[in-house]
C-alpha atoms as a PDB file:
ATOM      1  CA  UNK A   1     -11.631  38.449 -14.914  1.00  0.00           C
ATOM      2  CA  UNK A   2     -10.515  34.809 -14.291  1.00  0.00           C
ATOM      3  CA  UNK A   3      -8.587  33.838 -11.564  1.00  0.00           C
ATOM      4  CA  UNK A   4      -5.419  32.645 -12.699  1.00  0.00           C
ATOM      5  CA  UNK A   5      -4.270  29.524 -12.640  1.00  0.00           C
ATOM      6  CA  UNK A   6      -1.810  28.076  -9.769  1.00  0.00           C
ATOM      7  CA  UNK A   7      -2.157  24.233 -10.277  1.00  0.00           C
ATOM      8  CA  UNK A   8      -1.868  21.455 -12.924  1.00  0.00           C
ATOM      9  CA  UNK A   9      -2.034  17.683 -12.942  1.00  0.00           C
ATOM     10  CA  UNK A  10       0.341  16.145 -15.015  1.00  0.00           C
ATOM     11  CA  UNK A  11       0.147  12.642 -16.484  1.00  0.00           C
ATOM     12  CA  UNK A  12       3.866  11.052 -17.555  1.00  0.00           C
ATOM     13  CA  UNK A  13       4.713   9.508 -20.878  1.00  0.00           C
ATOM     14  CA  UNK A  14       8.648   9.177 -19.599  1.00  0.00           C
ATOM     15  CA  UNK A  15       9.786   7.399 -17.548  1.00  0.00           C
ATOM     16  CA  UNK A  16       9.747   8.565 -13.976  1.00  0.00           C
ATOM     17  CA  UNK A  17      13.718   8.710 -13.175  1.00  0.00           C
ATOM     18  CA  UNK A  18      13.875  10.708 -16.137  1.00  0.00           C
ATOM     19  CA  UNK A  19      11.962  13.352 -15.189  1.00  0.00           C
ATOM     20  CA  UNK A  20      13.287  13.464 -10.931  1.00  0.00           C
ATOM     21  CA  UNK A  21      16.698  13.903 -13.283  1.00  0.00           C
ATOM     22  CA  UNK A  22      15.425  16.804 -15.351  1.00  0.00           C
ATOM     23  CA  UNK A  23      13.492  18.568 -12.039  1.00  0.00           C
ATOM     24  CA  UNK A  24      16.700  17.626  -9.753  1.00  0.00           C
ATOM     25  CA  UNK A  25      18.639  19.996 -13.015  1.00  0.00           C
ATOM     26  CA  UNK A  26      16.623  22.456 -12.405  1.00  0.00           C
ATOM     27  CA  UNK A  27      17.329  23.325  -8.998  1.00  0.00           C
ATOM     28  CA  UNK A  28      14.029  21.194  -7.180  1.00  0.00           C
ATOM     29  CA  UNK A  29      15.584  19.281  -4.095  1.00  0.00           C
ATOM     30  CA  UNK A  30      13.553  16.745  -2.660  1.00  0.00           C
ATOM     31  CA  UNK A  31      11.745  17.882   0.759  1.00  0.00           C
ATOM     32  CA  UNK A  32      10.059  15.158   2.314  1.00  0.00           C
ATOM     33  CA  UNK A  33       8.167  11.022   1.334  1.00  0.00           C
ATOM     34  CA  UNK A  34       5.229  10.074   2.785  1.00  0.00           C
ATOM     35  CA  UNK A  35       3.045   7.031   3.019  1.00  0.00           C
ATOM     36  CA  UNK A  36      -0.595   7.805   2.927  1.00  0.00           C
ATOM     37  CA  UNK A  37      -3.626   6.193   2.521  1.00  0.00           C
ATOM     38  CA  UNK A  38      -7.271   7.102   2.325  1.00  0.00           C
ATOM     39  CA  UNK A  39     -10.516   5.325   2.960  1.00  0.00           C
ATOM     40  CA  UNK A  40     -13.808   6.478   0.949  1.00  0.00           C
ATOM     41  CA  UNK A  41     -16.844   5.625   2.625  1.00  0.00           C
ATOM     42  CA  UNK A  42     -19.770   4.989   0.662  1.00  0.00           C
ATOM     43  CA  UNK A  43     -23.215   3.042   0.732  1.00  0.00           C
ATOM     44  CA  UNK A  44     -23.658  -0.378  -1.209  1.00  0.00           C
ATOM     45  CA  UNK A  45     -24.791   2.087  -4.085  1.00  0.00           C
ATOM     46  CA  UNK A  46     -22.548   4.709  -3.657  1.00  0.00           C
ATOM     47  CA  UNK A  47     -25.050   7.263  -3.096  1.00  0.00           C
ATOM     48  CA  UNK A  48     -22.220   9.622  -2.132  1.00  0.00           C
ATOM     49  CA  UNK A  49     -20.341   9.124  -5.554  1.00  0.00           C
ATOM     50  CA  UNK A  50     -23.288   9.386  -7.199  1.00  0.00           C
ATOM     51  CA  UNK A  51     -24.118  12.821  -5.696  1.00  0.00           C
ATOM     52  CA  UNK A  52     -20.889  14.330  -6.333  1.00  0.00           C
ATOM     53  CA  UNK A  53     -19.552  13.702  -2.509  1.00  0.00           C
ATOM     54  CA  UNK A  54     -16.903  11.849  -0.537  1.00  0.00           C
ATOM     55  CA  UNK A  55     -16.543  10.728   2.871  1.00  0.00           C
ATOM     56  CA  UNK A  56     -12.947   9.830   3.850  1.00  0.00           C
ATOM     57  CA  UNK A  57     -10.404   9.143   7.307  1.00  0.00           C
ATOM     58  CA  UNK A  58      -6.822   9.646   5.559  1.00  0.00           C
ATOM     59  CA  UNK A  59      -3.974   8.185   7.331  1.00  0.00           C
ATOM     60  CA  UNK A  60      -0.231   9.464   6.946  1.00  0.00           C
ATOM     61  CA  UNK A  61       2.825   7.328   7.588  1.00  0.00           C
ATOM     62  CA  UNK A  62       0.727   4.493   9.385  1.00  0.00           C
ATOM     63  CA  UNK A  63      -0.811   7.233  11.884  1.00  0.00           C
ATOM     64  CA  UNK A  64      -4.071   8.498  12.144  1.00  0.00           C
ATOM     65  CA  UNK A  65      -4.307  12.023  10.138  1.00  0.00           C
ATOM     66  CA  UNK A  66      -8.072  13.834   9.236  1.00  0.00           C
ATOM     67  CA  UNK A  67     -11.634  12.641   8.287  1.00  0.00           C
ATOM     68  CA  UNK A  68     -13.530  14.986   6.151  1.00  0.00           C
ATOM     69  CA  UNK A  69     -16.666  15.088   3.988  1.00  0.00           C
ATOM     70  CA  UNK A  70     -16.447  17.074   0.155  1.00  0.00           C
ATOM     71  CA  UNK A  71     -19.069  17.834  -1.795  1.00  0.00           C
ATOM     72  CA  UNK A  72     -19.432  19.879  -5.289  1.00  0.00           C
ATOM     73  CA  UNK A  73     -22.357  22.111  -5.833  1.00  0.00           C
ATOM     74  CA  UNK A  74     -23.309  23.900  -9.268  1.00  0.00           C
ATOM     75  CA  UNK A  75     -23.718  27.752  -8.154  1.00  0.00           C
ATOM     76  CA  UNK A  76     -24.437  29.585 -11.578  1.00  0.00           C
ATOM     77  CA  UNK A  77     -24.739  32.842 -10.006  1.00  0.00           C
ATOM     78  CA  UNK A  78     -20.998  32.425  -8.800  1.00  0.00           C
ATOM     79  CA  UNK A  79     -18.545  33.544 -11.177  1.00  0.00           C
ATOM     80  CA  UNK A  80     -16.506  29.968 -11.618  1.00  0.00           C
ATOM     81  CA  UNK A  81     -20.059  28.302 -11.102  1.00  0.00           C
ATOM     82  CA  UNK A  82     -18.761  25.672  -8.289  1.00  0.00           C
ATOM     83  CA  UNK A  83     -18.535  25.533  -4.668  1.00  0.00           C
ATOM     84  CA  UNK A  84     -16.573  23.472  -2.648  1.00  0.00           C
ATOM     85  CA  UNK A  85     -17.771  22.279   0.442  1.00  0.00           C
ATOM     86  CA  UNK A  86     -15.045  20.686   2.885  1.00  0.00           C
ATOM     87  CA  UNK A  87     -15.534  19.740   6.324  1.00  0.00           C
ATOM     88  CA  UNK A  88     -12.616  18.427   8.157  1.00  0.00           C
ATOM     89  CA  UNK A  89     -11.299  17.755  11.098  1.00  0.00           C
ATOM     90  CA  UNK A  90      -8.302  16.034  12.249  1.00  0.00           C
ATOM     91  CA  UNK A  91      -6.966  13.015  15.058  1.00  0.00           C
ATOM     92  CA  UNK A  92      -7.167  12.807  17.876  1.00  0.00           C
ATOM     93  CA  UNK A  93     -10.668  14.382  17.712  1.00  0.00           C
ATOM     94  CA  UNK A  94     -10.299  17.060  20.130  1.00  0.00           C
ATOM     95  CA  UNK A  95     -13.836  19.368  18.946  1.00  0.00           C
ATOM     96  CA  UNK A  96     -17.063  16.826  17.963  1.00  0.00           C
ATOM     97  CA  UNK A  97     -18.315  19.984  15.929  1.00  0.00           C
ATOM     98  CA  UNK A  98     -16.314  18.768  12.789  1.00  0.00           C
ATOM     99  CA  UNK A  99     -17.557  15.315  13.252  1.00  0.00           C
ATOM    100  CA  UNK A 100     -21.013  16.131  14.296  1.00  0.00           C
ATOM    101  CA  UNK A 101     -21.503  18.474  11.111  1.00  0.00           C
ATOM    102  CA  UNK A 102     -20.288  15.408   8.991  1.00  0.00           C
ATOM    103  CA  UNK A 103     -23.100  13.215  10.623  1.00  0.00           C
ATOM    104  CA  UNK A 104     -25.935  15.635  10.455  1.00  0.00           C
ATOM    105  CA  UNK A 105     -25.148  16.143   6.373  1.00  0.00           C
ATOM    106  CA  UNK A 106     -25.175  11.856   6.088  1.00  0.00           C
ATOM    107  CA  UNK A 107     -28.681  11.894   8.127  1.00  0.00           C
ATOM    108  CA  UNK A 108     -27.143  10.165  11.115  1.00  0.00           C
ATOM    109  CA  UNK A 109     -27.776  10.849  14.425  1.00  0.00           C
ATOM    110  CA  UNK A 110     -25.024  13.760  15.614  1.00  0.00           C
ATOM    111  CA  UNK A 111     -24.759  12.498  19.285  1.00  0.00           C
ATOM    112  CA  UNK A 112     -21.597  13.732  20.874  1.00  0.00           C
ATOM    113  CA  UNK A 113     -19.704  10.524  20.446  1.00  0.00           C
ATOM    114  CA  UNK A 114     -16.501   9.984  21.564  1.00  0.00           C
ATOM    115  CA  UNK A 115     -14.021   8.957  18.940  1.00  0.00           C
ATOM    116  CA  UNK A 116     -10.315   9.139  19.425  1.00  0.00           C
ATOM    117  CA  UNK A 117      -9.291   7.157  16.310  1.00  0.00           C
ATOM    118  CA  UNK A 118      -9.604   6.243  12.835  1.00  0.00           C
ATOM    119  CA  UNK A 119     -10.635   2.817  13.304  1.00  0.00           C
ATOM    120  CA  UNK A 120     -13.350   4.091  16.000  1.00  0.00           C
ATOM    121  CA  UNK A 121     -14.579   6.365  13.206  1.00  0.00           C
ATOM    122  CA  UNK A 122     -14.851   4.007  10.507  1.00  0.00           C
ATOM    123  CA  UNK A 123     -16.680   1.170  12.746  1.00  0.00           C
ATOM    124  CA  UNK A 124     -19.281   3.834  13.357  1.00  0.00           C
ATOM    125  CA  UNK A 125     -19.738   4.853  10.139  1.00  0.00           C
ATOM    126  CA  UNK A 126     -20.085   1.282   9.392  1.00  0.00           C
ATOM    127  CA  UNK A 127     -22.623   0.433  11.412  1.00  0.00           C
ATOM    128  CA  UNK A 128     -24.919   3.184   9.947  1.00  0.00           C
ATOM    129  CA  UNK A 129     -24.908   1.645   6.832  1.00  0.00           C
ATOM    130  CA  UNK A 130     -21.137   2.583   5.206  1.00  0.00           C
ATOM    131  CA  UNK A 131     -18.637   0.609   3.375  1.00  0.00           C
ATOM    132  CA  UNK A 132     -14.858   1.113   3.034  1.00  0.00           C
ATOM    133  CA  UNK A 133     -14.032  -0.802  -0.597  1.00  0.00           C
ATOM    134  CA  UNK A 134     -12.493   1.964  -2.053  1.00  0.00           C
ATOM    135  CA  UNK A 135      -8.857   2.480  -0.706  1.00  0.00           C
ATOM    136  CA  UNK A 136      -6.494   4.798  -2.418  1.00  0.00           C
ATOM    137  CA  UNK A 137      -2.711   3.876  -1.107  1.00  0.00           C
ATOM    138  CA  UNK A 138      -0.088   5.922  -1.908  1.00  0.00           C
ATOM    139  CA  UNK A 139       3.396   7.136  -2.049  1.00  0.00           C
ATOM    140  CA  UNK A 140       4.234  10.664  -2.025  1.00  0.00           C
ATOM    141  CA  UNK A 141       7.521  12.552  -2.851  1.00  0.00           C
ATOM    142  CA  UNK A 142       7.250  16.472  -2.513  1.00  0.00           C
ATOM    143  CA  UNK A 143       9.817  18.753  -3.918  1.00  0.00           C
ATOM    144  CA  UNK A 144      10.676  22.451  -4.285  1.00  0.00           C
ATOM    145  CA  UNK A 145      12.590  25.082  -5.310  1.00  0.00           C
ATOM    146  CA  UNK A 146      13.444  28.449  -4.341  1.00  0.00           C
ATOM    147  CA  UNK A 147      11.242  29.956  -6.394  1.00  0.00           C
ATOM    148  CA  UNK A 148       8.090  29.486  -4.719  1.00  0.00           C
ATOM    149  CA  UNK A 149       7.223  25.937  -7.073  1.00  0.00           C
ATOM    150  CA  UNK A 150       5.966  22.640  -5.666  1.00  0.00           C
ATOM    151  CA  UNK A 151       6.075  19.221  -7.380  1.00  0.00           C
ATOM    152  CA  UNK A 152       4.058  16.487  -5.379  1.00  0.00           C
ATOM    153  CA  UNK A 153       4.709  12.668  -7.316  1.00  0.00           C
ATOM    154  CA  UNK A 154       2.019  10.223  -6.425  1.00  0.00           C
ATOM    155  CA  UNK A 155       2.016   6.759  -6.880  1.00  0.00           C
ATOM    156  CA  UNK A 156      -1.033   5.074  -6.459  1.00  0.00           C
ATOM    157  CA  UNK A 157      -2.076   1.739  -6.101  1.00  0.00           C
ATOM    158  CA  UNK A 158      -4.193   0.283  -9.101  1.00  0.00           C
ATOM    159  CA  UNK A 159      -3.968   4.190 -10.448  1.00  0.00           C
ATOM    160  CA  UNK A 160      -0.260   4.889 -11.214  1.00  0.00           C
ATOM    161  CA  UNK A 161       1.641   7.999 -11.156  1.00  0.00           C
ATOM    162  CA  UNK A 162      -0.466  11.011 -10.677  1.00  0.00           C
ATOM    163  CA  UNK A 163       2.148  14.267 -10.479  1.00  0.00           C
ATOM    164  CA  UNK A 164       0.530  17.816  -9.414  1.00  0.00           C
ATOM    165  CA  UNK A 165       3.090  21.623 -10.250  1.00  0.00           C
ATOM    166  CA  UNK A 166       1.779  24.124  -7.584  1.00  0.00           C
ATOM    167  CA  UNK A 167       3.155  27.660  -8.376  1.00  0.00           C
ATOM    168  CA  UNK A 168       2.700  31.011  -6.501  1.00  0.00           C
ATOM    169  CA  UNK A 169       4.544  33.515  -8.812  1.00  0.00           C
ATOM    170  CA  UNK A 170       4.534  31.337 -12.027  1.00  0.00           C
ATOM    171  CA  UNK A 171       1.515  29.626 -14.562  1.00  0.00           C
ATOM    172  CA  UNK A 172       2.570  26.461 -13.922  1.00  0.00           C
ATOM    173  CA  UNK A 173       1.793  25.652 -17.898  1.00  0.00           C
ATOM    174  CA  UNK A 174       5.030  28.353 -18.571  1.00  0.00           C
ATOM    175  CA  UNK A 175       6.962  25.543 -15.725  1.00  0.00           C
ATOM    176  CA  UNK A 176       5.824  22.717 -17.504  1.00  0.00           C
ATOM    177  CA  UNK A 177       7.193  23.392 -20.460  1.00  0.00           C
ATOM    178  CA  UNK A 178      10.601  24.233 -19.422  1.00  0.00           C
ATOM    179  CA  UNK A 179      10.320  20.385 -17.805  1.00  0.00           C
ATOM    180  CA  UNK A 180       8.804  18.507 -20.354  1.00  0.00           C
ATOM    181  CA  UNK A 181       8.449  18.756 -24.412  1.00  0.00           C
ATOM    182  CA  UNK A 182       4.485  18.034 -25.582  1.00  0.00           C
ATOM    183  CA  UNK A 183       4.704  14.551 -26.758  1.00  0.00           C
ATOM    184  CA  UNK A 184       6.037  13.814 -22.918  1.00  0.00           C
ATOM    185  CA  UNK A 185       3.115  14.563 -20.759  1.00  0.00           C
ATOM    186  CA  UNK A 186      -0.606  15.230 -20.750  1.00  0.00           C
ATOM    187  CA  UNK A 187      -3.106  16.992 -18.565  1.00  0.00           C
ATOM    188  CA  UNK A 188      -5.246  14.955 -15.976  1.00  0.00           C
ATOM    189  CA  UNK A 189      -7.988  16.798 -15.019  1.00  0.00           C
ATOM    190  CA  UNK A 190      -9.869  13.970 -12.987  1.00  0.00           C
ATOM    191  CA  UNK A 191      -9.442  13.504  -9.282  1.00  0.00           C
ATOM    192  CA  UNK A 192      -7.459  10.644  -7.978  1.00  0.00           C
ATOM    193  CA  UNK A 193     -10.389   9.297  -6.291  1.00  0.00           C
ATOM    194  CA  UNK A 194     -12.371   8.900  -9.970  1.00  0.00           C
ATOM    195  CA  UNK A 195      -9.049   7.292 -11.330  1.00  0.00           C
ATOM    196  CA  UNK A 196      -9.515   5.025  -8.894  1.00  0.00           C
ATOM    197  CA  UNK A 197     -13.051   4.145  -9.488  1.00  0.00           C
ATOM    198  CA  UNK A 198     -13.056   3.864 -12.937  1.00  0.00           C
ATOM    199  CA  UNK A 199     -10.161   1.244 -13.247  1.00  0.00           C
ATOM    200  CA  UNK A 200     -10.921  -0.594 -10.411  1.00  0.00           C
ATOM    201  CA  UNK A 201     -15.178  -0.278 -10.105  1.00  0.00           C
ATOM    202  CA  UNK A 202     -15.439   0.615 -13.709  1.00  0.00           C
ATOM    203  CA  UNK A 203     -17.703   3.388 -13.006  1.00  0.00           C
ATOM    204  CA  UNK A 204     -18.111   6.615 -15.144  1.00  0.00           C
ATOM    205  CA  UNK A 205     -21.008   8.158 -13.847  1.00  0.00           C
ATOM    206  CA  UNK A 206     -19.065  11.081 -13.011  1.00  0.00           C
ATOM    207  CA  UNK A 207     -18.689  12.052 -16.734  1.00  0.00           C
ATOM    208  CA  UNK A 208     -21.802  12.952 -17.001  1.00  0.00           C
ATOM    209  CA  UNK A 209     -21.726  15.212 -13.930  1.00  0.00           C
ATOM    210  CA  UNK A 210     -21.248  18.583 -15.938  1.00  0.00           C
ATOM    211  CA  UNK A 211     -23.860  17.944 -18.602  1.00  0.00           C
ATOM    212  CA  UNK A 212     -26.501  17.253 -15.354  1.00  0.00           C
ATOM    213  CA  UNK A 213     -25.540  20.106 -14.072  1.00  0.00           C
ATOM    214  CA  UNK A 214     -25.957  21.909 -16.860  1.00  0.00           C
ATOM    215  CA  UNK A 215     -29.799  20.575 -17.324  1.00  0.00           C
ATOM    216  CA  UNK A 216     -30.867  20.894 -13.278  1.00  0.00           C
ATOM    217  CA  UNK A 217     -28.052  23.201 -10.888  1.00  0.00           C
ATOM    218  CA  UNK A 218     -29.700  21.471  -7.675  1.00  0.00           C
ATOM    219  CA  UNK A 219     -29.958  17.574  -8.724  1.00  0.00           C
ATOM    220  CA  UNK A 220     -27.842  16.645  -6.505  1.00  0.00           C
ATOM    221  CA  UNK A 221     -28.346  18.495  -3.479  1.00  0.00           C
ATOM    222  CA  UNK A 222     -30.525  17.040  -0.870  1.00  0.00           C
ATOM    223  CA  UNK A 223     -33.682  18.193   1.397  1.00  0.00           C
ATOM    224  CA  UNK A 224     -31.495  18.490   3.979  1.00  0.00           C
ATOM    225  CA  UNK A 225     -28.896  20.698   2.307  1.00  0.00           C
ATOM    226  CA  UNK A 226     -31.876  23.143   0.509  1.00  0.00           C
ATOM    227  CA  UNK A 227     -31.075  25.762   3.369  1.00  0.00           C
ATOM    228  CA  UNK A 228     -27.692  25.755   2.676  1.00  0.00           C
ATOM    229  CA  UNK A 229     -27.375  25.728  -0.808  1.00  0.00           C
ATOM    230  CA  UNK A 230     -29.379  28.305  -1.190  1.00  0.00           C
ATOM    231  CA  UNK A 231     -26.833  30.459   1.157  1.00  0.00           C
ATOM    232  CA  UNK A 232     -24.382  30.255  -1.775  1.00  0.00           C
ATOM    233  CA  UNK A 233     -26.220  32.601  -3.901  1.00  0.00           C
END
């Protein structure tokens, strides 16, 4: 049996006051805005992009926030044939083990260096060969309402408005629809972070993620991850 569904990403065709009016109707109240912005890490090639990973340092309302490293791997033998893999740790860095688990999966040297901020982070990561061009800024406005639902409205530079329904006792398809007629949204089902890359970097590599995976489960896992990939089985 599928697991059912809890999240959607929703992509506006009316204007944006229009729809805080609608939510506002129907009993959401505004619960907190946030600045935040993240910087990707990648080599000159973007190996990492290329391999279905991303290395970031997020910061929230001009203030240091988390670092973490993502990466997708094709498990066929699972039943929703993906894993996840997240490490992340947050500022001030109070336990290397996050951060030295980050630098043994990029092939750096996991000496236990002592970081205490973002812009210590990113000058080290730097030096070992990383560059920070991809910068997703953005402005976030949560709401909620007492029945369990969560809107999140992001707008991004050089993306737009990116808006994500979390439910806990509701499909949020059933929510949408009691916001929004058909001909006023669509679905996104691509990260912010590809958004990103394909209008600014013009990239689309990551479209043909699926089909590789499809041909070869393991392309993009490497030597060093063999041990651990083949833990997800």
């Amino acid at each position: 049996m599928g697991k059912e569904e809890k999240e959607i990403k929703i992509e506006l065709d009316i204007p944006l006051d229009v729809f805080l009016g609608r939510i506002e109707k129907r009993g959401f109240k505004k619960q907190k805005q946030i600045t935040q912005s993240d910087n990707y890490f990648d080599t000159d090639d973007w190996k990492l992009y290329k391999n279905v990973a991303a290395l970031r340092i997020r910061r929230v309302n001009n203030v240091d926030h988390s670092f973490a490293f993502k990466k997708v791997f094709h498990t066929p033998s699972r039943d929703n044939f993906q894993y996840v893999e997240e490490i992340e740790g947050e500022f001030p860095v109070s336990d290397n083990s996050k951060l030295i688990s980050i630098l043994e999966r990029l092939g750096m040297r996991a000496e236990n260096y002592n970081i205490n901020n973002g812009l210590e982070l990113a000058e080290l990561f730097k030096q070992n060969g990383y560059q920070d061009e991809q910068v997703l800024v953005k402005t976030r406005l949560a709401f909620s309402d007492d029945r369990n639902n969560e809107i999140v409205i992001d707008d991004v530079e050089n993306v737009g408005l990116i808006i994500e329904l979390e439910c806990q006792e509701f499909n949020p398809l059933e929510v949408v629809k009691d916001l929004l007629q058909d001909h006023e949204w669509k679905r996104s089902v691509k990260g912010t972070s590809y958004l990103w890359l394909e209008k600014v970097k013009g990239f689309n590599d990551h479209i043909d993620y699926p089909e590789k995976f499809k041909q070869s489960a393991d392309w993009n896992v490497w030597d060093n991850e063999r041990e651990f990939y083949s833990s997800l089985y």
